[in-house]
C-alpha atoms as a PDB file:
ATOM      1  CA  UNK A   1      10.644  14.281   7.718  1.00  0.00           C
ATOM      2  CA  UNK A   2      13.299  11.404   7.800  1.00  0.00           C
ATOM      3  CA  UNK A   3      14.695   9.374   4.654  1.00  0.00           C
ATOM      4  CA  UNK A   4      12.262   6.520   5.762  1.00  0.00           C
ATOM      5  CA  UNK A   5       9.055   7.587   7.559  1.00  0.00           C
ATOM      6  CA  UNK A   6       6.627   4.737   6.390  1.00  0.00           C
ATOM      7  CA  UNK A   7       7.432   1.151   6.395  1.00  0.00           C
ATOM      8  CA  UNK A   8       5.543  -1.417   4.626  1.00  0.00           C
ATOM      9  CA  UNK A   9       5.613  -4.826   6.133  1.00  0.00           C
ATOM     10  CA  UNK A  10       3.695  -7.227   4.229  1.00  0.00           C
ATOM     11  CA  UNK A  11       2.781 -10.358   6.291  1.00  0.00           C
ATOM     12  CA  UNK A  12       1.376 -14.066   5.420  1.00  0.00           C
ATOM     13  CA  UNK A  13       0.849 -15.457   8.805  1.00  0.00           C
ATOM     14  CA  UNK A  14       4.233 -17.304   8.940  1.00  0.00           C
ATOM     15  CA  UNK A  15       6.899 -18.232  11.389  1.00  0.00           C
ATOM     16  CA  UNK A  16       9.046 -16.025   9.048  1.00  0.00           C
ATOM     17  CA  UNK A  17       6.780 -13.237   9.479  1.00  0.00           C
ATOM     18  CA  UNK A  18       6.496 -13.565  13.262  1.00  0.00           C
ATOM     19  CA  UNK A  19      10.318 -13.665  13.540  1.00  0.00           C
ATOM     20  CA  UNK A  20      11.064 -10.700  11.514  1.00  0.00           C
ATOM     21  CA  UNK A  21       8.716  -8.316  13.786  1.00  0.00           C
ATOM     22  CA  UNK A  22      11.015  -7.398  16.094  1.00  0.00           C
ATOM     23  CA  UNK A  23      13.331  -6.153  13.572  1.00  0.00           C
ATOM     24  CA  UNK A  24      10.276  -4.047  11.799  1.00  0.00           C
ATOM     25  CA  UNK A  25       9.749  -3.061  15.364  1.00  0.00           C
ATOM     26  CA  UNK A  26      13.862  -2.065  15.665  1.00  0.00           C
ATOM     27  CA  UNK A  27      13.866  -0.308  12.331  1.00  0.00           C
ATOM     28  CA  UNK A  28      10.943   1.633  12.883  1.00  0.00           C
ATOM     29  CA  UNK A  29      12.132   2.789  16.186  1.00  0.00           C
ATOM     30  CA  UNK A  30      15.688   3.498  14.486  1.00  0.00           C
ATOM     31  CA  UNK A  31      14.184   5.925  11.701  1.00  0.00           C
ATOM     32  CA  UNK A  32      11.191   7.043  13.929  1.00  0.00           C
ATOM     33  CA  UNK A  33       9.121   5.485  11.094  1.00  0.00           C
ATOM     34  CA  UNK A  34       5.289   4.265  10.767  1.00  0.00           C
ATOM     35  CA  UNK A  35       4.440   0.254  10.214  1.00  0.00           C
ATOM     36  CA  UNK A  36       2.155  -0.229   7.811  1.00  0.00           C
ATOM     37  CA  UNK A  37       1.216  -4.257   7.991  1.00  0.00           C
ATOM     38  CA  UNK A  38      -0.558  -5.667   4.118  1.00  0.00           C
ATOM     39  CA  UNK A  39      -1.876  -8.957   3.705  1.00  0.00           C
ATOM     40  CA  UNK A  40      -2.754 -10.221   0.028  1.00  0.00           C
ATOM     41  CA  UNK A  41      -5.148 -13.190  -0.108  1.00  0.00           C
ATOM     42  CA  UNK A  42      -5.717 -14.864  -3.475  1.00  0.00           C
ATOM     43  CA  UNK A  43      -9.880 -14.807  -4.314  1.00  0.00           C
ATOM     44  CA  UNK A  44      -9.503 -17.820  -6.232  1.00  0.00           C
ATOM     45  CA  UNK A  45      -7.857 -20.281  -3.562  1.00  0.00           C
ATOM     46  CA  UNK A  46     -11.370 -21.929  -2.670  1.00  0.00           C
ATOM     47  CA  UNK A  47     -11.647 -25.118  -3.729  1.00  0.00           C
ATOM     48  CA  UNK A  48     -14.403 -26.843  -6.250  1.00  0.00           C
ATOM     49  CA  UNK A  49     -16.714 -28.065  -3.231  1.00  0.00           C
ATOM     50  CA  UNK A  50     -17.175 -24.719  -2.019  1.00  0.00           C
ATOM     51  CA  UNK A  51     -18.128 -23.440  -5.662  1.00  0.00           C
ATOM     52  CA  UNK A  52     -20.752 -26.305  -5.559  1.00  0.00           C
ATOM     53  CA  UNK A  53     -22.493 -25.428  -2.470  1.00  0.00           C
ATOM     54  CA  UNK A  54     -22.469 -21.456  -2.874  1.00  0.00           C
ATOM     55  CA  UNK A  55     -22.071 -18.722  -5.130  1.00  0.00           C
ATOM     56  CA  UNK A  56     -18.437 -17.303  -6.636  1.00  0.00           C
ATOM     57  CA  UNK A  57     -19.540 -13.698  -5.100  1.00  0.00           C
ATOM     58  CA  UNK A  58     -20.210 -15.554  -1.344  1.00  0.00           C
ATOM     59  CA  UNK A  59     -17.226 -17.205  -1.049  1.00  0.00           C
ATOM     60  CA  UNK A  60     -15.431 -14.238  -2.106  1.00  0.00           C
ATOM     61  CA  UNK A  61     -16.939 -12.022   0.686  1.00  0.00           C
ATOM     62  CA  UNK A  62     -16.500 -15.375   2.987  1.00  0.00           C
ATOM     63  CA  UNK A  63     -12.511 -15.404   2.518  1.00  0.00           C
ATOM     64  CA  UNK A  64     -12.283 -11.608   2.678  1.00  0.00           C
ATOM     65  CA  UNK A  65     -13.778 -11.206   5.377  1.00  0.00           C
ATOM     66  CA  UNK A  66     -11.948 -14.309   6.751  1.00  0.00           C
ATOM     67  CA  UNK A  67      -8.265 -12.866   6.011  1.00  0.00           C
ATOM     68  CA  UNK A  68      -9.377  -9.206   7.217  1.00  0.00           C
ATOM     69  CA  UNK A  69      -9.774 -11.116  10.518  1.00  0.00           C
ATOM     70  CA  UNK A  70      -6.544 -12.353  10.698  1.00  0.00           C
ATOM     71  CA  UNK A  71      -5.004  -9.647   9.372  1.00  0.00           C
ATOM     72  CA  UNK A  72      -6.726  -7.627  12.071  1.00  0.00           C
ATOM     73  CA  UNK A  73      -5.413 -10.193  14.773  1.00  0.00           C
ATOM     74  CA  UNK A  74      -2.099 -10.804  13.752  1.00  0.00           C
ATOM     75  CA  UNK A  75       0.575  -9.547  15.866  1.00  0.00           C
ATOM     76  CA  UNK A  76      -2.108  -7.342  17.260  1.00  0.00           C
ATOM     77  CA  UNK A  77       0.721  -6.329  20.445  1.00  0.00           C
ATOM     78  CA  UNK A  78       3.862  -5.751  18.810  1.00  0.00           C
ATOM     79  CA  UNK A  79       1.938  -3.518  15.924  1.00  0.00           C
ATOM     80  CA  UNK A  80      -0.998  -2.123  17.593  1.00  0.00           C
ATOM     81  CA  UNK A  81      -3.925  -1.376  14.805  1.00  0.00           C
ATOM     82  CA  UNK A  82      -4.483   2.263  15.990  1.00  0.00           C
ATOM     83  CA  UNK A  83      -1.273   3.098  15.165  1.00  0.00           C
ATOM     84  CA  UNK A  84      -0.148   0.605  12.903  1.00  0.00           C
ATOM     85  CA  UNK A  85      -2.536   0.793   9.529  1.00  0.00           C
ATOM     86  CA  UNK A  86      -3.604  -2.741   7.828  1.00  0.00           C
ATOM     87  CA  UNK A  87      -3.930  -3.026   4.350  1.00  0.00           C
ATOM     88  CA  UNK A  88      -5.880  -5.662   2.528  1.00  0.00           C
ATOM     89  CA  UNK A  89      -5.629  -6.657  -0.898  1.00  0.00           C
ATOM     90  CA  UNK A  90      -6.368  -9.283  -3.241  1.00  0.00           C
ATOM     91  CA  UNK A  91      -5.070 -10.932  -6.174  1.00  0.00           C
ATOM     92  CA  UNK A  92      -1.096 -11.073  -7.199  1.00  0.00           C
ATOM     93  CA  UNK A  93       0.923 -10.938  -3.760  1.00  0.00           C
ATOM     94  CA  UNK A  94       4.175  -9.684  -5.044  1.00  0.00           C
ATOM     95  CA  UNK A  95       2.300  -6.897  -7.897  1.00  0.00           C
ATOM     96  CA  UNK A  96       0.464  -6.104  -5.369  1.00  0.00           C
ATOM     97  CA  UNK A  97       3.148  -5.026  -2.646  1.00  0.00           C
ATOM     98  CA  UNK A  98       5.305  -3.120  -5.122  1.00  0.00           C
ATOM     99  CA  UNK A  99       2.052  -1.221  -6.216  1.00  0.00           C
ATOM    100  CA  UNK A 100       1.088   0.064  -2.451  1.00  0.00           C
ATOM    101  CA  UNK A 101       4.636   0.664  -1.384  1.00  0.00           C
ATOM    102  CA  UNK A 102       4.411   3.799  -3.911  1.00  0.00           C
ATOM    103  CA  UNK A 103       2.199   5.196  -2.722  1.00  0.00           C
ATOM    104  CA  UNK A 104       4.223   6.882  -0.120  1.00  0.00           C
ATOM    105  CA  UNK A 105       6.537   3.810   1.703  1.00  0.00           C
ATOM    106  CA  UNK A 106      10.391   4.564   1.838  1.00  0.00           C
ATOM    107  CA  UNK A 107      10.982   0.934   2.393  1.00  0.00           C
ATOM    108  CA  UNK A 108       9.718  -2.717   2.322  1.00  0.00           C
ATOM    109  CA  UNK A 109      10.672  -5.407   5.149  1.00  0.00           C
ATOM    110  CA  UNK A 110       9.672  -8.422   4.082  1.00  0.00           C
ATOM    111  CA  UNK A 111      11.309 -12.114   5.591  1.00  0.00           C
ATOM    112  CA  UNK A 112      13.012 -14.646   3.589  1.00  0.00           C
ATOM    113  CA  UNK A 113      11.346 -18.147   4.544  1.00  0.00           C
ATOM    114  CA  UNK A 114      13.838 -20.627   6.020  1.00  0.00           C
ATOM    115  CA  UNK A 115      14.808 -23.218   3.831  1.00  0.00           C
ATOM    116  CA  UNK A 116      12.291 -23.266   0.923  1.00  0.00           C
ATOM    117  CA  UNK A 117      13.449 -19.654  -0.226  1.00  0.00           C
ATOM    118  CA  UNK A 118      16.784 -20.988  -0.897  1.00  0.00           C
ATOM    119  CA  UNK A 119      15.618 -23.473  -3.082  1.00  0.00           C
ATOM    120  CA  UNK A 120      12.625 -21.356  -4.729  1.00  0.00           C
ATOM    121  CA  UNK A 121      14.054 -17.724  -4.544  1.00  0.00           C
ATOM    122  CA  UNK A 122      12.944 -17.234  -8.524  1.00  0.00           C
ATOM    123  CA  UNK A 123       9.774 -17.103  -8.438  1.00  0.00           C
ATOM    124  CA  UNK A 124       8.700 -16.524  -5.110  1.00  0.00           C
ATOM    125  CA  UNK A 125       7.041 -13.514  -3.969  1.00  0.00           C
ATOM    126  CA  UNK A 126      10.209 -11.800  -2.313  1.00  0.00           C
ATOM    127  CA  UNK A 127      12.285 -12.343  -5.122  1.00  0.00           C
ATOM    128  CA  UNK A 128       9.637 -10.236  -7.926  1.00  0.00           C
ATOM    129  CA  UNK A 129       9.004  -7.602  -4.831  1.00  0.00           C
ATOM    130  CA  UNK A 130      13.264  -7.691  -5.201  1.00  0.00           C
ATOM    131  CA  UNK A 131      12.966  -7.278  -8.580  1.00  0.00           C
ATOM    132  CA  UNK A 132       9.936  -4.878  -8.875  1.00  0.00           C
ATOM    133  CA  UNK A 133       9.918  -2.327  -6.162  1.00  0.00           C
ATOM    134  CA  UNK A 134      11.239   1.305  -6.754  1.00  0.00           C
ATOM    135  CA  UNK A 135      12.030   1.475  -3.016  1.00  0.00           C
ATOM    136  CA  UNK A 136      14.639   0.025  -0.886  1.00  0.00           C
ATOM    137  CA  UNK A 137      13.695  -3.968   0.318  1.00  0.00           C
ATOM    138  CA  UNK A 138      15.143  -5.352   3.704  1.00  0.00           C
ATOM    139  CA  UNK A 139      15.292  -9.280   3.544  1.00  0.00           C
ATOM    140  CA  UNK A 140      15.618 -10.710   6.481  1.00  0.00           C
ATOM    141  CA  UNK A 141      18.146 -13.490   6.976  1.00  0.00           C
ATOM    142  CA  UNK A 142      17.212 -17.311   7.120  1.00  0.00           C
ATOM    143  CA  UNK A 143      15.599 -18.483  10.203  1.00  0.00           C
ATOM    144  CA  UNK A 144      12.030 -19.222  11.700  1.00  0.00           C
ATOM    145  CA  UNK A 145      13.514 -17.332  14.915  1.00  0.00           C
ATOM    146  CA  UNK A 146      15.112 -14.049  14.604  1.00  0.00           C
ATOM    147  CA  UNK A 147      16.392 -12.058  17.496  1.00  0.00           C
ATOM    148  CA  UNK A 148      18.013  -8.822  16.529  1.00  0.00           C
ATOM    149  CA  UNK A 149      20.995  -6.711  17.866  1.00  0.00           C
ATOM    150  CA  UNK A 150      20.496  -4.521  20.702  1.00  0.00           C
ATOM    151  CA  UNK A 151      19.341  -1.021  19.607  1.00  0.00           C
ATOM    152  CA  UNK A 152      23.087   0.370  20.219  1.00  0.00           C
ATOM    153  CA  UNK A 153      24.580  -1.875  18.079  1.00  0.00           C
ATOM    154  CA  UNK A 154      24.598  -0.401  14.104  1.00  0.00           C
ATOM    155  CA  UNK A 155      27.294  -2.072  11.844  1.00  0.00           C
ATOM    156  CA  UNK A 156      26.616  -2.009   8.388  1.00  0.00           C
ATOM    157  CA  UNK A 157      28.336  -2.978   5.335  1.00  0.00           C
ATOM    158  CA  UNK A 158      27.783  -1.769   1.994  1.00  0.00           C
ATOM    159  CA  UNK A 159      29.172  -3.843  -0.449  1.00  0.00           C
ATOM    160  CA  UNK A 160      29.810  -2.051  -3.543  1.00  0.00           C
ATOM    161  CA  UNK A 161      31.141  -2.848  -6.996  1.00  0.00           C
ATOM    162  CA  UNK A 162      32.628   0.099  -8.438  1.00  0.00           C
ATOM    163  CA  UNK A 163      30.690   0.187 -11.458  1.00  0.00           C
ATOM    164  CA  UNK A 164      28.495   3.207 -12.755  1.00  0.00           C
ATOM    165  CA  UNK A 165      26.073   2.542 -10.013  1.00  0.00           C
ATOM    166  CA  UNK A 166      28.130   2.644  -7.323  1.00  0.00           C
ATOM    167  CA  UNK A 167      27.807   6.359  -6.117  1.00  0.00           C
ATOM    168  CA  UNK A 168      23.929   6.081  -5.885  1.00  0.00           C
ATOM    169  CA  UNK A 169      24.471   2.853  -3.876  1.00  0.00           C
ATOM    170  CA  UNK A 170      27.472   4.257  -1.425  1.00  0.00           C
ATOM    171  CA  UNK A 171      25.155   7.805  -1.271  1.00  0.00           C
ATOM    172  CA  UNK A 172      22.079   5.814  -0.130  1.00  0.00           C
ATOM    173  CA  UNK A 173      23.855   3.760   1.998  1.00  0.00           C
ATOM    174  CA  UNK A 174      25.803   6.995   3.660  1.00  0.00           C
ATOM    175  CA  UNK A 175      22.499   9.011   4.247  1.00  0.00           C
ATOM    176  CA  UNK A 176      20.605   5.850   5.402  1.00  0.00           C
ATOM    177  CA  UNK A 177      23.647   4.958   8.112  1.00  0.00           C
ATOM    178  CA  UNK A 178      24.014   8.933   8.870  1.00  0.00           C
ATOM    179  CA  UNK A 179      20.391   9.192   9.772  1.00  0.00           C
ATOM    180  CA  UNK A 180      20.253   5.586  11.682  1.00  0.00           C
ATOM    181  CA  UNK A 181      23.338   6.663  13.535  1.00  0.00           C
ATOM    182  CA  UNK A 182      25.002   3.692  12.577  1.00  0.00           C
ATOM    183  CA  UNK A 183      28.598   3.010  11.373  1.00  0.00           C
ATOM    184  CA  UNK A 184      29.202   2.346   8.216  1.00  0.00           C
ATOM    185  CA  UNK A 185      32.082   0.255   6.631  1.00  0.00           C
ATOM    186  CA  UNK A 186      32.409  -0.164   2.502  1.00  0.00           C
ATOM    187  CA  UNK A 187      33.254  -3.383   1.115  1.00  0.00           C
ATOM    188  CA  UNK A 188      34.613  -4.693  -1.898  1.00  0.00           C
ATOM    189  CA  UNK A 189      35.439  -7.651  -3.571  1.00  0.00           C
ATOM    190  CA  UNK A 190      38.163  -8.553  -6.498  1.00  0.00           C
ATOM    191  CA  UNK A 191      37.809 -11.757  -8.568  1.00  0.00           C
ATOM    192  CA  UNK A 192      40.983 -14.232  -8.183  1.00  0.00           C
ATOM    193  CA  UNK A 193      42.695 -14.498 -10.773  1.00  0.00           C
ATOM    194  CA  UNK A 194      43.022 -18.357  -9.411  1.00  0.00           C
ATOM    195  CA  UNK A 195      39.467 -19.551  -7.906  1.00  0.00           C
ATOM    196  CA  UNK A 196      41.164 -22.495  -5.958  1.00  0.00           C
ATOM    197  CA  UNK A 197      43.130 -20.058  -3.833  1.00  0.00           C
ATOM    198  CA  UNK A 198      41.083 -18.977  -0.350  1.00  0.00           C
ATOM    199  CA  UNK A 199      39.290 -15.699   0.548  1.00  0.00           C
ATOM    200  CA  UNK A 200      42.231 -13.128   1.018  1.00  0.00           C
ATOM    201  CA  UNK A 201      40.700 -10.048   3.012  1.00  0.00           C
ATOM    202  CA  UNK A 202      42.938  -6.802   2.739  1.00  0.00           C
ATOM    203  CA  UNK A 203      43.458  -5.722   6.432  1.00  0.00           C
ATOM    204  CA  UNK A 204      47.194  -4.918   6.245  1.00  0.00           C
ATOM    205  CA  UNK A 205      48.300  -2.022   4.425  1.00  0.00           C
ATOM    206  CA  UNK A 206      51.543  -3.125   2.475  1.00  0.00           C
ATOM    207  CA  UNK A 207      49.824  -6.539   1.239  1.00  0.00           C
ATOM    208  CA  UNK A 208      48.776  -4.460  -1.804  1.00  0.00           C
ATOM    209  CA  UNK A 209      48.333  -5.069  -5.558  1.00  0.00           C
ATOM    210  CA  UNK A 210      47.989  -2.435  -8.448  1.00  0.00           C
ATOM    211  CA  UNK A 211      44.245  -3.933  -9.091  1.00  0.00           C
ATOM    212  CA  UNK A 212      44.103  -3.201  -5.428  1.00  0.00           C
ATOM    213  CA  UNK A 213      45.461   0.436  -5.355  1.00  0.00           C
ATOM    214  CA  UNK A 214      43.488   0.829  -8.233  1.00  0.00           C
ATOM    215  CA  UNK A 215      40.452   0.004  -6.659  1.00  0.00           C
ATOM    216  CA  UNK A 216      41.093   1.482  -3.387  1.00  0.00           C
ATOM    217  CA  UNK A 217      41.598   5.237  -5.502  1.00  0.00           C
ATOM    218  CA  UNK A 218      38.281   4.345  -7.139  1.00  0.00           C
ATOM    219  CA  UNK A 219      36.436   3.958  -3.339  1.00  0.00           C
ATOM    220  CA  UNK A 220      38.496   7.025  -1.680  1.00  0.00           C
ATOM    221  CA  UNK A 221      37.010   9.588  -4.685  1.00  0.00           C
ATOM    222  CA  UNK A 222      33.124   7.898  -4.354  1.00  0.00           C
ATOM    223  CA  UNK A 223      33.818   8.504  -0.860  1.00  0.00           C
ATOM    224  CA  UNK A 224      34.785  12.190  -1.399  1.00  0.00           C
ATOM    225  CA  UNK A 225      31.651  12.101  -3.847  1.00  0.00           C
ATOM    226  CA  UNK A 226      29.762  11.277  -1.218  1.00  0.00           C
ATOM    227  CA  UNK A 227      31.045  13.082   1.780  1.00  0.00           C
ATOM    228  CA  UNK A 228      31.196   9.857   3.439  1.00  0.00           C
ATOM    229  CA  UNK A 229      34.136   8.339   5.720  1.00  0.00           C
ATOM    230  CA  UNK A 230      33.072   5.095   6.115  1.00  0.00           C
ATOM    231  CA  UNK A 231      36.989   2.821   6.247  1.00  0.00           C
ATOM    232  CA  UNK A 232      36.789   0.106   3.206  1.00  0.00           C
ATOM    233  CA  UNK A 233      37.905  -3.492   3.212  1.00  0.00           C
ATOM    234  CA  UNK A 234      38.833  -5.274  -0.159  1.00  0.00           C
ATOM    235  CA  UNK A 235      38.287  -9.282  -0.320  1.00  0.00           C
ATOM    236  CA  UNK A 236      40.120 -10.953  -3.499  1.00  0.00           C
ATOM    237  CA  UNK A 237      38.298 -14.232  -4.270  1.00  0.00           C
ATOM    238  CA  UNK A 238      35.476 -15.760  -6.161  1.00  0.00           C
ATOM    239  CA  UNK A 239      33.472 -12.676  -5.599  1.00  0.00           C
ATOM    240  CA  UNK A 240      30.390 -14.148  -3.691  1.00  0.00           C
ATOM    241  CA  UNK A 241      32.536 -16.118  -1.671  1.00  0.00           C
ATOM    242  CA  UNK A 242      34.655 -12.785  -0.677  1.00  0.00           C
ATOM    243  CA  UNK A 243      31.824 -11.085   0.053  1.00  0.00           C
ATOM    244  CA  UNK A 244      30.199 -13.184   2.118  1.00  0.00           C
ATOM    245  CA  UNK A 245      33.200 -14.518   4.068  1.00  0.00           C
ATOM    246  CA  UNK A 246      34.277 -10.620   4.569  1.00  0.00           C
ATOM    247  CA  UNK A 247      30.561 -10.394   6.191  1.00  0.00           C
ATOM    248  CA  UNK A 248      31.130 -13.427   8.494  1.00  0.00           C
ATOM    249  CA  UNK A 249      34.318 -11.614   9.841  1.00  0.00           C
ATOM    250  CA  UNK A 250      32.582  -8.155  10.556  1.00  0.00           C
ATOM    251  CA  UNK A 251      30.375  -7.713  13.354  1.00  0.00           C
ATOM    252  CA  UNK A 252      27.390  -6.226  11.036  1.00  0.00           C
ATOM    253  CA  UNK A 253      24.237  -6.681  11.387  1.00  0.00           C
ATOM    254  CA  UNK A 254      22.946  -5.264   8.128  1.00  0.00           C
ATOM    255  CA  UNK A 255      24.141  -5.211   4.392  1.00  0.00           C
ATOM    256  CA  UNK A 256      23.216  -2.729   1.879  1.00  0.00           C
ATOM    257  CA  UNK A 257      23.798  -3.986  -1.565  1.00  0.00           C
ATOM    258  CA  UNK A 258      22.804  -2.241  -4.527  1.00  0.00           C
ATOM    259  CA  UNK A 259      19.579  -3.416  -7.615  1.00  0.00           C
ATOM    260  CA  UNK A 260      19.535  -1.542 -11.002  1.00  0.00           C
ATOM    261  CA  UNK A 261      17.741   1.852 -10.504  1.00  0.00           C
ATOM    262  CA  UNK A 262      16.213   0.772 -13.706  1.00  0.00           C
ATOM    263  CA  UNK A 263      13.962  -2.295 -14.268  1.00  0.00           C
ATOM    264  CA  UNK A 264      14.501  -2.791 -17.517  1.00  0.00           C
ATOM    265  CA  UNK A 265      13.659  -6.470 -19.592  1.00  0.00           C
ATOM    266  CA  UNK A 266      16.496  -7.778 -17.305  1.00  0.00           C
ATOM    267  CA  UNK A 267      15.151  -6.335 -14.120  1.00  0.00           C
ATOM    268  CA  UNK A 268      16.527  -5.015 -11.205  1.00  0.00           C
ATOM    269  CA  UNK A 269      18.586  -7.782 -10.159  1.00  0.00           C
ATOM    270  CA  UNK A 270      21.625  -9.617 -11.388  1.00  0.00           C
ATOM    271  CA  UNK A 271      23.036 -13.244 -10.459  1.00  0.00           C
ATOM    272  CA  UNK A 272      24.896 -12.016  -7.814  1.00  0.00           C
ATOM    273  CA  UNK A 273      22.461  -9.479  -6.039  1.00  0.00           C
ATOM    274  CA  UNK A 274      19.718 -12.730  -6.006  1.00  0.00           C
ATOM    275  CA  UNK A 275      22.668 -15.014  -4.188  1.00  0.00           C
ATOM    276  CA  UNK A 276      23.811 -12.004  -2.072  1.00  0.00           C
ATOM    277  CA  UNK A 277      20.402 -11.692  -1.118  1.00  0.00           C
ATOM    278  CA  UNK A 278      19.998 -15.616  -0.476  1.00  0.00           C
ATOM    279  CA  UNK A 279      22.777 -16.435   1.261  1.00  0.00           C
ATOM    280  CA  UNK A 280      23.756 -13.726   3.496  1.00  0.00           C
ATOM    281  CA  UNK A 281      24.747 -13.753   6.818  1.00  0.00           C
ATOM    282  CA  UNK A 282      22.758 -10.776   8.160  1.00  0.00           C
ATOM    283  CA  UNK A 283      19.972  -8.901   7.145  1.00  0.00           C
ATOM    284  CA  UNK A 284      20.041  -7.484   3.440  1.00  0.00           C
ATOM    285  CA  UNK A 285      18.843  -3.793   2.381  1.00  0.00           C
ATOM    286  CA  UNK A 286      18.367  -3.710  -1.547  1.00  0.00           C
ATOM    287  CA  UNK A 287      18.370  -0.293  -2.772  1.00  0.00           C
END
């Protein structure tokens, strides 16, 4: 059995959601991996007339039976039911996600709504799945129309900040690239000492620093670590910035940044992670 053999995709009936099924579709295919669809419906979203006319335990059964139906329906082609389980739940969307994807789901794919996630990403559903799950998340990028790379094509960056949690994030991302066949290229980024200077990307070998040699030591022994040979690129800037703009430049079409493997009262994700996550370029893998 692969790294990832079940994916959960959960699904509210979206343009988002409908856009992001051909890469569920791609990733499954990639890791020879099982789609799993899950719909959450809130029992309390029917309004006061309805409560007037009938019963609290009818119109609980109604809307049940009501989102079962279009659960059933929805993208009945790309993810036929036979082979593609539906789940139905009720009650907290987000709690109720994390909770099914352990029992037995190696990752979550769930879209990042166009527009209104970039104002709202605290507090929406994606952003607590972020912050909850004990399994990687793929977040899709930001658009109500999606059309992924050919099947061939498998650049990915991992972006990592050579802190304590580094190795875990550079191992994951080496055995998820290894078993994907794709090629993987580390990235990492060095605050400016002066923000007002532009993104400076380290492709030639004698511009070097000693924070950069430093840093470049620190990636060549994670990558021994590892037993990965993915080539590195270092970005000095404001570090979002760098990272993002050194994403813009590469041809990828996934990044794999890394969440606390602890949730702790902070949670799993910092400031950066959340805007990494927001404002990226390509499709983001959390682990």
């Amino acid at each position: 059995m692969g790294l990832i053999s079940n994916i959960l995709f959960p699904v509210d009936f979206s343009p988002s959601c409908v856009a992001m099924s051909a890469s569920v579709k791609r990733a499954a295919a990639i890791f020879s991996a099982r789609v799993s669809l899950i719909h959450v419906y809130d029992p309390k979203s029917y309004s006061g007339v309805e409560e007037y006319v009938r019963g609290p335990v009818e119109i609980a059964e109604e809307h049940r039976d009501v989102a079962r139906r279009r659960l059933d329906n929805f993208l009945h082609h790309e993810f036929p039911p036979a082979h593609c389980p539906r789940i139905l739940e009720s009650g907290d969307a987000a709690a109720k996600i994390t909770e099914t994807a352990r029992r037995g789901f190696q990752l979550i794919m769930m879209p990042t709504h166009a527009g209104v996630f970039r104002r709202a990403l605290l507090g929406s559903t994606t952003a607590k799945v972020l912050n909850d799950a004990d399994c990687p998340v793929a977040t899709s990028r930001h658009a109500e129309t999606i059309s992924p790379r050919p099947m061939e094509h498998r650049e990915w960056v991992c972006a990592i900040a050579l802190t304590g949690d580094s190795e875990r994030v550079l191992r994951m991302a080496h055995q998820f690239s290894a078993e994907a066949g794709a090629h993987l290229r580390i990235l990492h980024a060095i605050q400016s000492a002066d923000p007002g200077l532009p993104v400076q990307l380290d492709l030639e070998e004698h511009i070097q620093s000693a924070e950069r040699r430093q840093a470049r030591e620190q990636i060549e022994a994670l990558k021994r670590k590892v037993g990965s040979n993915a080539p590195a690129r270092i970005a000095v800037g404001p570090l979002k910035e760098a990272l993002l703009e050194a994403i813009r430049r590469s041809d990828a079409d996934a990044l794999i940044i890394g969440r606390s493997p602890q949730p702790g009262a902070m949670g799993r994700l910092r400031d950066l992670t959340y805007s990494m996550v927001r404002d990226s370029p390509v499709p983001v893998i959390s682990v």
